[in-house]
PDB file of N, CA and C in Angstrom:
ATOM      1  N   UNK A   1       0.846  -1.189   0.000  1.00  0.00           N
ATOM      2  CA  UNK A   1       0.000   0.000   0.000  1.00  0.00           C
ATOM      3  C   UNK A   1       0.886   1.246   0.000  1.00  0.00           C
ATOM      4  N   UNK A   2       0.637   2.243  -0.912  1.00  0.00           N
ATOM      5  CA  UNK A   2       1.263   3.515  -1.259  1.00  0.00           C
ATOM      6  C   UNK A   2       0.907   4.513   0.001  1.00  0.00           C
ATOM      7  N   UNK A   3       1.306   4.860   0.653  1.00  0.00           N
ATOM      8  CA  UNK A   3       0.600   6.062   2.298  1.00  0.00           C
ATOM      9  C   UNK A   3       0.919   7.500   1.255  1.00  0.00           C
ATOM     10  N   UNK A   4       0.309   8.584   1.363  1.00  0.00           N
ATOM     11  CA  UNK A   4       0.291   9.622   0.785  1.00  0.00           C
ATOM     12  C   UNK A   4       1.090  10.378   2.070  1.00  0.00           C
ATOM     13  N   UNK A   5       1.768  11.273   0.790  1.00  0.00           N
ATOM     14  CA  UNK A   5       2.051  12.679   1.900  1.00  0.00           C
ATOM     15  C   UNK A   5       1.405  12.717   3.164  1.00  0.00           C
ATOM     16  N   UNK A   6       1.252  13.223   4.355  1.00  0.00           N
ATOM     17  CA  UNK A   6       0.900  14.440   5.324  1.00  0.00           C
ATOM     18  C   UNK A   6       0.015  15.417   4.946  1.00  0.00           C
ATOM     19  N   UNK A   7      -0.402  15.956   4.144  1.00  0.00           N
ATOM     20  CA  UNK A   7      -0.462  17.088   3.852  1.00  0.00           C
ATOM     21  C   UNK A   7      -1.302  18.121   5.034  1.00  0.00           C
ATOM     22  N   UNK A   8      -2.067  17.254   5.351  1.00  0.00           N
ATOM     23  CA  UNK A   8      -2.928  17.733   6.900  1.00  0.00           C
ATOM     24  C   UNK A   8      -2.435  18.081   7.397  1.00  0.00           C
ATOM     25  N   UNK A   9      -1.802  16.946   8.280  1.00  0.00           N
ATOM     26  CA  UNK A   9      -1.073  16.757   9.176  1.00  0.00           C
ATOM     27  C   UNK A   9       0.092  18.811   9.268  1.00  0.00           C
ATOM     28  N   UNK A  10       1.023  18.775   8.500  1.00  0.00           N
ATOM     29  CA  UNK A  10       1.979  19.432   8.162  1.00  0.00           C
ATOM     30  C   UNK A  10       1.200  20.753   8.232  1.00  0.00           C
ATOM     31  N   UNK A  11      -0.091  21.251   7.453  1.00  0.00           N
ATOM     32  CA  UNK A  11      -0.454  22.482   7.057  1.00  0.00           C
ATOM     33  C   UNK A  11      -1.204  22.902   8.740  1.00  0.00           C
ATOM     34  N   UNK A  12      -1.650  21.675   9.321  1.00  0.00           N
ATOM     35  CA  UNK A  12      -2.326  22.339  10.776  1.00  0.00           C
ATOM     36  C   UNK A  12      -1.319  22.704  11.833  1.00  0.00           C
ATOM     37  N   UNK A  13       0.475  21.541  11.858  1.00  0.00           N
ATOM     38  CA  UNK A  13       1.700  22.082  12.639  1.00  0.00           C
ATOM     39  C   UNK A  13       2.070  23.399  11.948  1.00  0.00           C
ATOM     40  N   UNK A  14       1.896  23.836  10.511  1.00  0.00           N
ATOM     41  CA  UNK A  14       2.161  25.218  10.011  1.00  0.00           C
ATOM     42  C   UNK A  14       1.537  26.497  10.561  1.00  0.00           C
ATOM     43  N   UNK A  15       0.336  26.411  10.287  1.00  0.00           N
ATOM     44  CA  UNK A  15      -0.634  26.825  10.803  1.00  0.00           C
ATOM     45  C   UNK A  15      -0.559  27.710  13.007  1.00  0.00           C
ATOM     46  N   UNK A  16      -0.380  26.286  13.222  1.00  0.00           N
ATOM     47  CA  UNK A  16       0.107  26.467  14.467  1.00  0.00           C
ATOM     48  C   UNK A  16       0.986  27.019  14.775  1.00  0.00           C
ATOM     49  N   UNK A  17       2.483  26.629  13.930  1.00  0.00           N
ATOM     50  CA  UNK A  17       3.324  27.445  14.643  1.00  0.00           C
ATOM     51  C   UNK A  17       3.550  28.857  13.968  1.00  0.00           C
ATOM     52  N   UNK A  18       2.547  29.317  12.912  1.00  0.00           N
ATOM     53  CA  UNK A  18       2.761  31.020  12.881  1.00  0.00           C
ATOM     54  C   UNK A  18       1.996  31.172  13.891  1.00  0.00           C
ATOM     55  N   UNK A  19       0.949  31.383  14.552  1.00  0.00           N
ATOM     56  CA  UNK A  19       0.034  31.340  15.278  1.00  0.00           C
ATOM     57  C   UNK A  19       0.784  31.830  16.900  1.00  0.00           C
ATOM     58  N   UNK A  20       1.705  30.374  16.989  1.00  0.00           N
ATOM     59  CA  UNK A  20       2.179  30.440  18.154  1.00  0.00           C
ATOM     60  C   UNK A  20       3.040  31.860  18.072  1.00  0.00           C
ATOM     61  N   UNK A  21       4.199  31.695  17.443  1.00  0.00           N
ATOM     62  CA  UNK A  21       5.042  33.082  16.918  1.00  0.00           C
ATOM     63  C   UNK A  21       4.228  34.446  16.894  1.00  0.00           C
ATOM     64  N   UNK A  22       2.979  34.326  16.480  1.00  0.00           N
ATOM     65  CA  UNK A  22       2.165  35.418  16.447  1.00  0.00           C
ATOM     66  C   UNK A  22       1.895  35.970  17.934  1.00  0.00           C
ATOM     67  N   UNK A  23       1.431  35.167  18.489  1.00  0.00           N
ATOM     68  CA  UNK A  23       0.837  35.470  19.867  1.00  0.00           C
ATOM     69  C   UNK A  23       2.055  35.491  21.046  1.00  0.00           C
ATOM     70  N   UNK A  24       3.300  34.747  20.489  1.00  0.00           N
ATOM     71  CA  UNK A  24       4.956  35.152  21.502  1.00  0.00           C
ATOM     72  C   UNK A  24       5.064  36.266  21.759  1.00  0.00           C
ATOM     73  N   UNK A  25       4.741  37.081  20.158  1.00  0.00           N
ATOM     74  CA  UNK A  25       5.404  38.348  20.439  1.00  0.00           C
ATOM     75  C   UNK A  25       4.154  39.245  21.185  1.00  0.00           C
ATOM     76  N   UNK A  26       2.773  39.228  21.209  1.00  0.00           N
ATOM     77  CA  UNK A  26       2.056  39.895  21.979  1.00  0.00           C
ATOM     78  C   UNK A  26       2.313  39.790  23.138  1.00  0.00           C
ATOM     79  N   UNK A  27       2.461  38.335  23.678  1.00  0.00           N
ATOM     80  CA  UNK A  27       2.266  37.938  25.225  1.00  0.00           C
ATOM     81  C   UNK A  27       3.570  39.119  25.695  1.00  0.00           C
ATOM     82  N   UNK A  28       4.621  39.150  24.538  1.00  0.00           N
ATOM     83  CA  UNK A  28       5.907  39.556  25.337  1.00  0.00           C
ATOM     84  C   UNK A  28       5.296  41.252  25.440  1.00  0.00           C
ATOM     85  N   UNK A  29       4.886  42.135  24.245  1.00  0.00           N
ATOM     86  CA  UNK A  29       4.852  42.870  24.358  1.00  0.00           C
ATOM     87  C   UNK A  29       3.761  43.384  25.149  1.00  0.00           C
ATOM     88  N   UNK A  30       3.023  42.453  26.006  1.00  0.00           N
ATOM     89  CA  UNK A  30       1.864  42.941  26.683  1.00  0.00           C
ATOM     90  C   UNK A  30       1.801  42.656  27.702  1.00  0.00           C
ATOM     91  N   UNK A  31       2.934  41.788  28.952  1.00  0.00           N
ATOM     92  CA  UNK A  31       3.743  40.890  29.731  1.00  0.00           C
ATOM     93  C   UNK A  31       2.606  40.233  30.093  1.00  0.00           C
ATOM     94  N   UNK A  32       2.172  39.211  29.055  1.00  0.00           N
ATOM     95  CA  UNK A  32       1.252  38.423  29.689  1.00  0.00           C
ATOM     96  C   UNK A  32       1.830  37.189  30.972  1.00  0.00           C
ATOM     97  N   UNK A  33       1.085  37.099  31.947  1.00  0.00           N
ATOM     98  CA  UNK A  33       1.692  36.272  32.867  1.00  0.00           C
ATOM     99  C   UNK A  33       1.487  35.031  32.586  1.00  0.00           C
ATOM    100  N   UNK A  34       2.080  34.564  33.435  1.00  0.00           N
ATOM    101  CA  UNK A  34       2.935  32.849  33.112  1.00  0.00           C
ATOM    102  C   UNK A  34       2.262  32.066  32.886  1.00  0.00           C
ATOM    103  N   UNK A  35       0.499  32.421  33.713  1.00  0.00           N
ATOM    104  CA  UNK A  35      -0.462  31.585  33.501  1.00  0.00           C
ATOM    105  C   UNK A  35      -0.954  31.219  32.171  1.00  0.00           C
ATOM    106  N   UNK A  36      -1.298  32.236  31.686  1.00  0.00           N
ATOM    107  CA  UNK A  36      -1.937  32.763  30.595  1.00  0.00           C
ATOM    108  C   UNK A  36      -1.306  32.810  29.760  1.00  0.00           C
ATOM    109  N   UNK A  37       0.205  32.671  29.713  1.00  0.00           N
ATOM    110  CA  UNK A  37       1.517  32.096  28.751  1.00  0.00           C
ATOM    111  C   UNK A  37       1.187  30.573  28.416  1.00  0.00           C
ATOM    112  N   UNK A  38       1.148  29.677  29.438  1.00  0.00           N
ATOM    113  CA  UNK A  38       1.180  28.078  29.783  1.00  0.00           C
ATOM    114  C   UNK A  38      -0.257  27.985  29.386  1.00  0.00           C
ATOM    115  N   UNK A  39      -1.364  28.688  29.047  1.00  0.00           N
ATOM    116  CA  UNK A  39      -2.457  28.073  28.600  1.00  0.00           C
ATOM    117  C   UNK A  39      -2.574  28.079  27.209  1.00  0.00           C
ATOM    118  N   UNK A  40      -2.263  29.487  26.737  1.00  0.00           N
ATOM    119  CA  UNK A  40      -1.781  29.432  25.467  1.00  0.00           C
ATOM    120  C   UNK A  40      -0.804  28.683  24.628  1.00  0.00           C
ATOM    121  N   UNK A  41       0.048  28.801  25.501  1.00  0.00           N
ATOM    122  CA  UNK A  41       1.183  27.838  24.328  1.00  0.00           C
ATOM    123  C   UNK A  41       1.498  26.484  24.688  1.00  0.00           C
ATOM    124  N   UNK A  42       0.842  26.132  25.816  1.00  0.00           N
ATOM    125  CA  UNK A  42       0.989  24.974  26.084  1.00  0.00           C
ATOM    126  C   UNK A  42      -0.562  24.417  25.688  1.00  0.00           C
ATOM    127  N   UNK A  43      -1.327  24.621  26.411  1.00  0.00           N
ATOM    128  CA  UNK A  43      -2.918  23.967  26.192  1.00  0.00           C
ATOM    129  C   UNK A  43      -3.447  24.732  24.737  1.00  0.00           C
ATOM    130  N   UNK A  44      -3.765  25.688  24.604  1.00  0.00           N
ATOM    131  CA  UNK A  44      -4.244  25.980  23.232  1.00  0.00           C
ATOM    132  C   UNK A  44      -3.644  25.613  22.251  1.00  0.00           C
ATOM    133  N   UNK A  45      -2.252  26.014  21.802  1.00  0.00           N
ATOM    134  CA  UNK A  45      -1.392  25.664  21.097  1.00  0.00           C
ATOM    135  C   UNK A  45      -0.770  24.261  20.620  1.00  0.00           C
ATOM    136  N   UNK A  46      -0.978  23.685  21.937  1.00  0.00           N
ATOM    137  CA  UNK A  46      -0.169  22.584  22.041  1.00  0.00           C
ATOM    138  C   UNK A  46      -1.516  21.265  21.812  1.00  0.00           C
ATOM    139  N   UNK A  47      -2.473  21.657  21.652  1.00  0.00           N
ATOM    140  CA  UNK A  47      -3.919  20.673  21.402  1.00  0.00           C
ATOM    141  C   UNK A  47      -3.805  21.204  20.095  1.00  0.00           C
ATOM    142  N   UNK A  48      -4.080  21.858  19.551  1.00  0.00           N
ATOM    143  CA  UNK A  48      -4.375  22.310  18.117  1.00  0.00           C
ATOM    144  C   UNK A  48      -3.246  21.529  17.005  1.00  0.00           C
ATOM    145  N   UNK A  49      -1.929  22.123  17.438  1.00  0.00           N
ATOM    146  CA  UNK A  49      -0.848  21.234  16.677  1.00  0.00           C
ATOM    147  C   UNK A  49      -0.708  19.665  17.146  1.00  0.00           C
ATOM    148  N   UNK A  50      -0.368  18.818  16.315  1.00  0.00           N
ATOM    149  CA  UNK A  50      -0.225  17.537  16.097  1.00  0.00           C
ATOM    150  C   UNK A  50       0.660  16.834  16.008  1.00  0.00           C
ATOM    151  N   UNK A  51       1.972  16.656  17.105  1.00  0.00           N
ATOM    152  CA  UNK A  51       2.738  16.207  17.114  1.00  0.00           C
ATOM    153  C   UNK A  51       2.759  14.989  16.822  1.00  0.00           C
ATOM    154  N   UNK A  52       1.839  14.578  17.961  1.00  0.00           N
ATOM    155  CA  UNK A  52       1.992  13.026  17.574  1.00  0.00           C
ATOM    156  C   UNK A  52       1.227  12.235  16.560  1.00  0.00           C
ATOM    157  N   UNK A  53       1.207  12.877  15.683  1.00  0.00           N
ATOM    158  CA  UNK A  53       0.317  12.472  14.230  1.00  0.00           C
ATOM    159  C   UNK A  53       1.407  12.816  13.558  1.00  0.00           C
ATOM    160  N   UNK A  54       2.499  13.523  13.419  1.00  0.00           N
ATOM    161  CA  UNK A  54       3.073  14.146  12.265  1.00  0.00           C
ATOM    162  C   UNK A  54       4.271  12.668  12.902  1.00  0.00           C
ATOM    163  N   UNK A  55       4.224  12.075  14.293  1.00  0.00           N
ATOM    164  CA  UNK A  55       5.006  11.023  14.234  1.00  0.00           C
ATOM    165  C   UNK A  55       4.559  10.029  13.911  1.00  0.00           C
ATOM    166  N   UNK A  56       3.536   9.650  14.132  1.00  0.00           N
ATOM    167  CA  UNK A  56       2.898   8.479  13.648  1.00  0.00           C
ATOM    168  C   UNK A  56       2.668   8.445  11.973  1.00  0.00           C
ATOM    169  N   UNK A  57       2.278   9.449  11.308  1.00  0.00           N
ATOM    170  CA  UNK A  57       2.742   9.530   9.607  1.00  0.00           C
ATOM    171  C   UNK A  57       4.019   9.210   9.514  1.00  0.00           C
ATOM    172  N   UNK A  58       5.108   9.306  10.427  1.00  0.00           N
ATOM    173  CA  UNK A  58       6.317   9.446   9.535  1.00  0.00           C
ATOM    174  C   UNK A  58       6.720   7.756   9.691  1.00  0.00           C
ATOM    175  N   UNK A  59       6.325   7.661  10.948  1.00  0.00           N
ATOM    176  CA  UNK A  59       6.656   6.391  11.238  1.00  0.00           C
ATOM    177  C   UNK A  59       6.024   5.339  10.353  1.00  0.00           C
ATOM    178  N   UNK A  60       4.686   5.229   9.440  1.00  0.00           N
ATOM    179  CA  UNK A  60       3.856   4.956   8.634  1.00  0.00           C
ATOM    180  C   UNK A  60       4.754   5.064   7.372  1.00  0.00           C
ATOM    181  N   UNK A  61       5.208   5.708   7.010  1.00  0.00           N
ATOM    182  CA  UNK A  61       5.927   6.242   6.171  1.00  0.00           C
ATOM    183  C   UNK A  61       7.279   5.543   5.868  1.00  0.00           C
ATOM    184  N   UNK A  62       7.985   5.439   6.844  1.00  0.00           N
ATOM    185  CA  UNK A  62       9.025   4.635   6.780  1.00  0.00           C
ATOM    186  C   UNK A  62       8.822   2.946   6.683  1.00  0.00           C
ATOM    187  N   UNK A  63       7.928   2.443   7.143  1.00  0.00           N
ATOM    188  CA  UNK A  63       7.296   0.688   7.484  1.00  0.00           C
ATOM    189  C   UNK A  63       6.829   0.694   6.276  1.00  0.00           C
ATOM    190  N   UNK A  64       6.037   1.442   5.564  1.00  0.00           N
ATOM    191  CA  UNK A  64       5.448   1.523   3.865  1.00  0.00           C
ATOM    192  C   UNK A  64       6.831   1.535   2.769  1.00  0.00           C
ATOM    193  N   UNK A  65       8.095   1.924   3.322  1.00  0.00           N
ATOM    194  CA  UNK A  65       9.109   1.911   2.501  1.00  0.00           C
ATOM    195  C   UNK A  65       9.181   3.258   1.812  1.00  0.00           C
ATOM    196  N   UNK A  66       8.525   4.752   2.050  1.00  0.00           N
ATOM    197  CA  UNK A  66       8.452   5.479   1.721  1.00  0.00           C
ATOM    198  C   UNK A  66       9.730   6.378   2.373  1.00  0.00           C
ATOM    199  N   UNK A  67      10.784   6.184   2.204  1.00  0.00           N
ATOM    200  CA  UNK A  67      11.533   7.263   3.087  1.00  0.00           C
ATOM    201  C   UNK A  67      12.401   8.287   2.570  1.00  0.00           C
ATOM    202  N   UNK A  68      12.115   8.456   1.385  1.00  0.00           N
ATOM    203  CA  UNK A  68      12.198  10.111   0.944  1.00  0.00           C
ATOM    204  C   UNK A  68      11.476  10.770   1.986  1.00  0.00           C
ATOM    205  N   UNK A  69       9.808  10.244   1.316  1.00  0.00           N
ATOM    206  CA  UNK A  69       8.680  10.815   1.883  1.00  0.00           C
ATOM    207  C   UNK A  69       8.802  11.298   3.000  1.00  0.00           C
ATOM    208  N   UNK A  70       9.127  10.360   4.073  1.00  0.00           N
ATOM    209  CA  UNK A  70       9.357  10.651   5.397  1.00  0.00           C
ATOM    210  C   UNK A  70      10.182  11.297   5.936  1.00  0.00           C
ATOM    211  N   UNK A  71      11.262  11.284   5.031  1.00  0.00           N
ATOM    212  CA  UNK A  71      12.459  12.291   5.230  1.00  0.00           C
ATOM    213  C   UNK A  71      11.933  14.040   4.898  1.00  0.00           C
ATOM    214  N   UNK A  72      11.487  14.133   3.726  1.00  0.00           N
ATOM    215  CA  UNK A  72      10.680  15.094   3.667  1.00  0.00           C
ATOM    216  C   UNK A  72       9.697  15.598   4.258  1.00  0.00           C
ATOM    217  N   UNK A  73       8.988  15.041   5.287  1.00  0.00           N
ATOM    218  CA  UNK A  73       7.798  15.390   6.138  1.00  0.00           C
ATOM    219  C   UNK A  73       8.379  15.652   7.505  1.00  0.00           C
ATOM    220  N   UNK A  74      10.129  15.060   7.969  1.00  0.00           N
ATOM    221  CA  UNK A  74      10.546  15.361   9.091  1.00  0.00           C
ATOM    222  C   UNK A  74      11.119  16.715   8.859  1.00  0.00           C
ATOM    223  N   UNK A  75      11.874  16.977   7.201  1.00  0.00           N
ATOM    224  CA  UNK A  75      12.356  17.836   7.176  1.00  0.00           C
ATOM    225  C   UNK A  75      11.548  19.664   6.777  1.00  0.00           C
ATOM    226  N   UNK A  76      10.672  18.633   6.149  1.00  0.00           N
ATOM    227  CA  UNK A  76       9.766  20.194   5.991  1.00  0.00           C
ATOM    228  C   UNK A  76       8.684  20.792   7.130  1.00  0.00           C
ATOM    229  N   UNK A  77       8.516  19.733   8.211  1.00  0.00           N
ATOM    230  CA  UNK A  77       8.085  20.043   9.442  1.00  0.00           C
ATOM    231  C   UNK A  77       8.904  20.679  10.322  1.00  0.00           C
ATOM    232  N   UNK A  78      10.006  20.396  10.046  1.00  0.00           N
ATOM    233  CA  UNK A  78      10.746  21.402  11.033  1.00  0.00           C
ATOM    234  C   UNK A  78      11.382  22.863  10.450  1.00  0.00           C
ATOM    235  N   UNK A  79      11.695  22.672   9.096  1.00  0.00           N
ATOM    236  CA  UNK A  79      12.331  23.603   8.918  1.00  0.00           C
ATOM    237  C   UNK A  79      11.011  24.718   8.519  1.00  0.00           C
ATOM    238  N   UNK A  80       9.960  24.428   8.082  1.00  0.00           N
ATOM    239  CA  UNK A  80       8.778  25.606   7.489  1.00  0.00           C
ATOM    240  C   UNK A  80       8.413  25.598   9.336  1.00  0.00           C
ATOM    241  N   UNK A  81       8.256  24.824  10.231  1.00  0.00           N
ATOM    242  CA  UNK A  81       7.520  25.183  11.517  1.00  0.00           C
ATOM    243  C   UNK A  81       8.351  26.303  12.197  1.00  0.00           C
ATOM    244  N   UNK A  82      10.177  26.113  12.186  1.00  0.00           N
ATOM    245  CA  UNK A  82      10.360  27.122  12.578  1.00  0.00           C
ATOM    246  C   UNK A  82      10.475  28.264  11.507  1.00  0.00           C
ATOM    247  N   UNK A  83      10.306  28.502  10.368  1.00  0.00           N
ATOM    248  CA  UNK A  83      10.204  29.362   9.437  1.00  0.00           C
ATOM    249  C   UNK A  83       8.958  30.200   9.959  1.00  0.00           C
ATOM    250  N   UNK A  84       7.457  29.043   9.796  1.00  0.00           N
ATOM    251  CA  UNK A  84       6.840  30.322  10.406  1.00  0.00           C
ATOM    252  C   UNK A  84       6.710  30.536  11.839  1.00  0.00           C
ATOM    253  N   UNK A  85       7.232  30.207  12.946  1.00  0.00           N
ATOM    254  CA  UNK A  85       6.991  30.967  14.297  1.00  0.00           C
ATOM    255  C   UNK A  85       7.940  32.112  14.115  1.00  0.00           C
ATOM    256  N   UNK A  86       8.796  32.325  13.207  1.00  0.00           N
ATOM    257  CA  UNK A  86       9.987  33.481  12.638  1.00  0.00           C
ATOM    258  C   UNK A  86       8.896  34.289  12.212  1.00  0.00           C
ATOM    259  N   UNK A  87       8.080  33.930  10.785  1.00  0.00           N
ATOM    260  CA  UNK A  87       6.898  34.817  10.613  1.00  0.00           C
ATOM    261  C   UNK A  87       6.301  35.620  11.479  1.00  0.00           C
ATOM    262  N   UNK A  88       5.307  34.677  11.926  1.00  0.00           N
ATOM    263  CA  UNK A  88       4.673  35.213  12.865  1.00  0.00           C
ATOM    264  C   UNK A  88       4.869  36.068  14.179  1.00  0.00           C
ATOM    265  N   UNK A  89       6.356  36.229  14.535  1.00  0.00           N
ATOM    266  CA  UNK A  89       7.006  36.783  15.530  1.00  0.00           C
ATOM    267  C   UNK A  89       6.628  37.919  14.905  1.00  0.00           C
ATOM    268  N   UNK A  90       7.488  38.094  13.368  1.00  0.00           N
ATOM    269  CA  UNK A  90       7.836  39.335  12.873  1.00  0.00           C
ATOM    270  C   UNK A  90       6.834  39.863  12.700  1.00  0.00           C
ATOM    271  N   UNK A  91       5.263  39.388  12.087  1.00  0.00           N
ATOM    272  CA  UNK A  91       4.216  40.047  11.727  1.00  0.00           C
ATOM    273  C   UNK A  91       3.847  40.519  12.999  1.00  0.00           C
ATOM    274  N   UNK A  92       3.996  39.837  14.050  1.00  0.00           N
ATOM    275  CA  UNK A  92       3.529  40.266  15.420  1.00  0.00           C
ATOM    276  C   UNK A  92       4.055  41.772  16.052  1.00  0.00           C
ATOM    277  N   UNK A  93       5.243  41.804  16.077  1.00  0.00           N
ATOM    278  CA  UNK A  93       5.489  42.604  16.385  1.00  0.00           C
ATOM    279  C   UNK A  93       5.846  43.914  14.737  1.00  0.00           C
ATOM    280  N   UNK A  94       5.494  43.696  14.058  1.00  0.00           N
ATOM    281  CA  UNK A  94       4.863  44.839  13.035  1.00  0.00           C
ATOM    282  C   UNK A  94       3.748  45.217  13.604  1.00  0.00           C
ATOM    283  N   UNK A  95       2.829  44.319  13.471  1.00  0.00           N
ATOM    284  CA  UNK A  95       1.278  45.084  14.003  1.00  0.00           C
ATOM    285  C   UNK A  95       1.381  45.142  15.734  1.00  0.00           C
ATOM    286  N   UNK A  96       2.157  45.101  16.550  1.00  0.00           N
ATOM    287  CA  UNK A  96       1.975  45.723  17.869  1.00  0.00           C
ATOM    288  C   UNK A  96       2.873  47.495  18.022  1.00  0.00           C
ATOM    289  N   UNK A  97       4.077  47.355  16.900  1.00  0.00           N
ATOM    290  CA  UNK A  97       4.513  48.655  16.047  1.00  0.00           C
ATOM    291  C   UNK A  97       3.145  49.729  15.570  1.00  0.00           C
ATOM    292  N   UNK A  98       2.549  49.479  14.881  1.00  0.00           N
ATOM    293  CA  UNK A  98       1.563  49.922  14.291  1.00  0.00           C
ATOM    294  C   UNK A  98       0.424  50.007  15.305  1.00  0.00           C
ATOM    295  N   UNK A  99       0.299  49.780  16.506  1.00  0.00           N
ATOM    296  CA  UNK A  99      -1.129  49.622  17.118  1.00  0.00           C
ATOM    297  C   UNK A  99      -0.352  50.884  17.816  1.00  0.00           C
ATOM    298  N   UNK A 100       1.010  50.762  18.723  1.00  0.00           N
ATOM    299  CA  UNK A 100       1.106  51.385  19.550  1.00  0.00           C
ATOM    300  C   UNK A 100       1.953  53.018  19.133  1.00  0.00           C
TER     301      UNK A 100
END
């Protein structure tokens, strides 16, 4: 059996981590407290993104004999996830520039 790309999987950890990056730079520029740090980026953040799906694809991935594939889904998960929490930092603190 052929397993397809991720593509889910990958676009909802994307997703997430501009998101997260987005809301880093508010919490910082607005000193949100620790609580309200740890709910966000741990419980909101951290339910929404899909770690352990983007392991269980890869791991799927490799047992199917697919390991480009999988090589590509470890590598474009990490390198676009931290690409966009970089985004999203930067857009973040543009528009907290612009608000204030």
């Amino acid at each position: 059996m052929l397993y397809s790309f991720p593509f889910g999987i990958l676009s909802v950890n994307l997703i997430g981590s501009f998101l997260i990056g987005f809301c880093w730079s508010i919490a910082e520029a607005y000193n949100f407290s620790i609580h309200t740090r740890a709910f966000l980026f741990t419980g909101l953040f951290g339910g929404f993104t899909t770690f352990s799906s983007f392991a269980l694809d890869t791991m799927v991935l490799m047992r199917t004999g697919e390991y480009k594939m999988a090589l590509l889904n470890v590598l474009a998960s990490n390198i676009l996830g931290l690409v966009a929490v970089f985004l999203g930092i930067i857009l973040g603190k543009n528009i907290i520039t612009i608000i204030k």
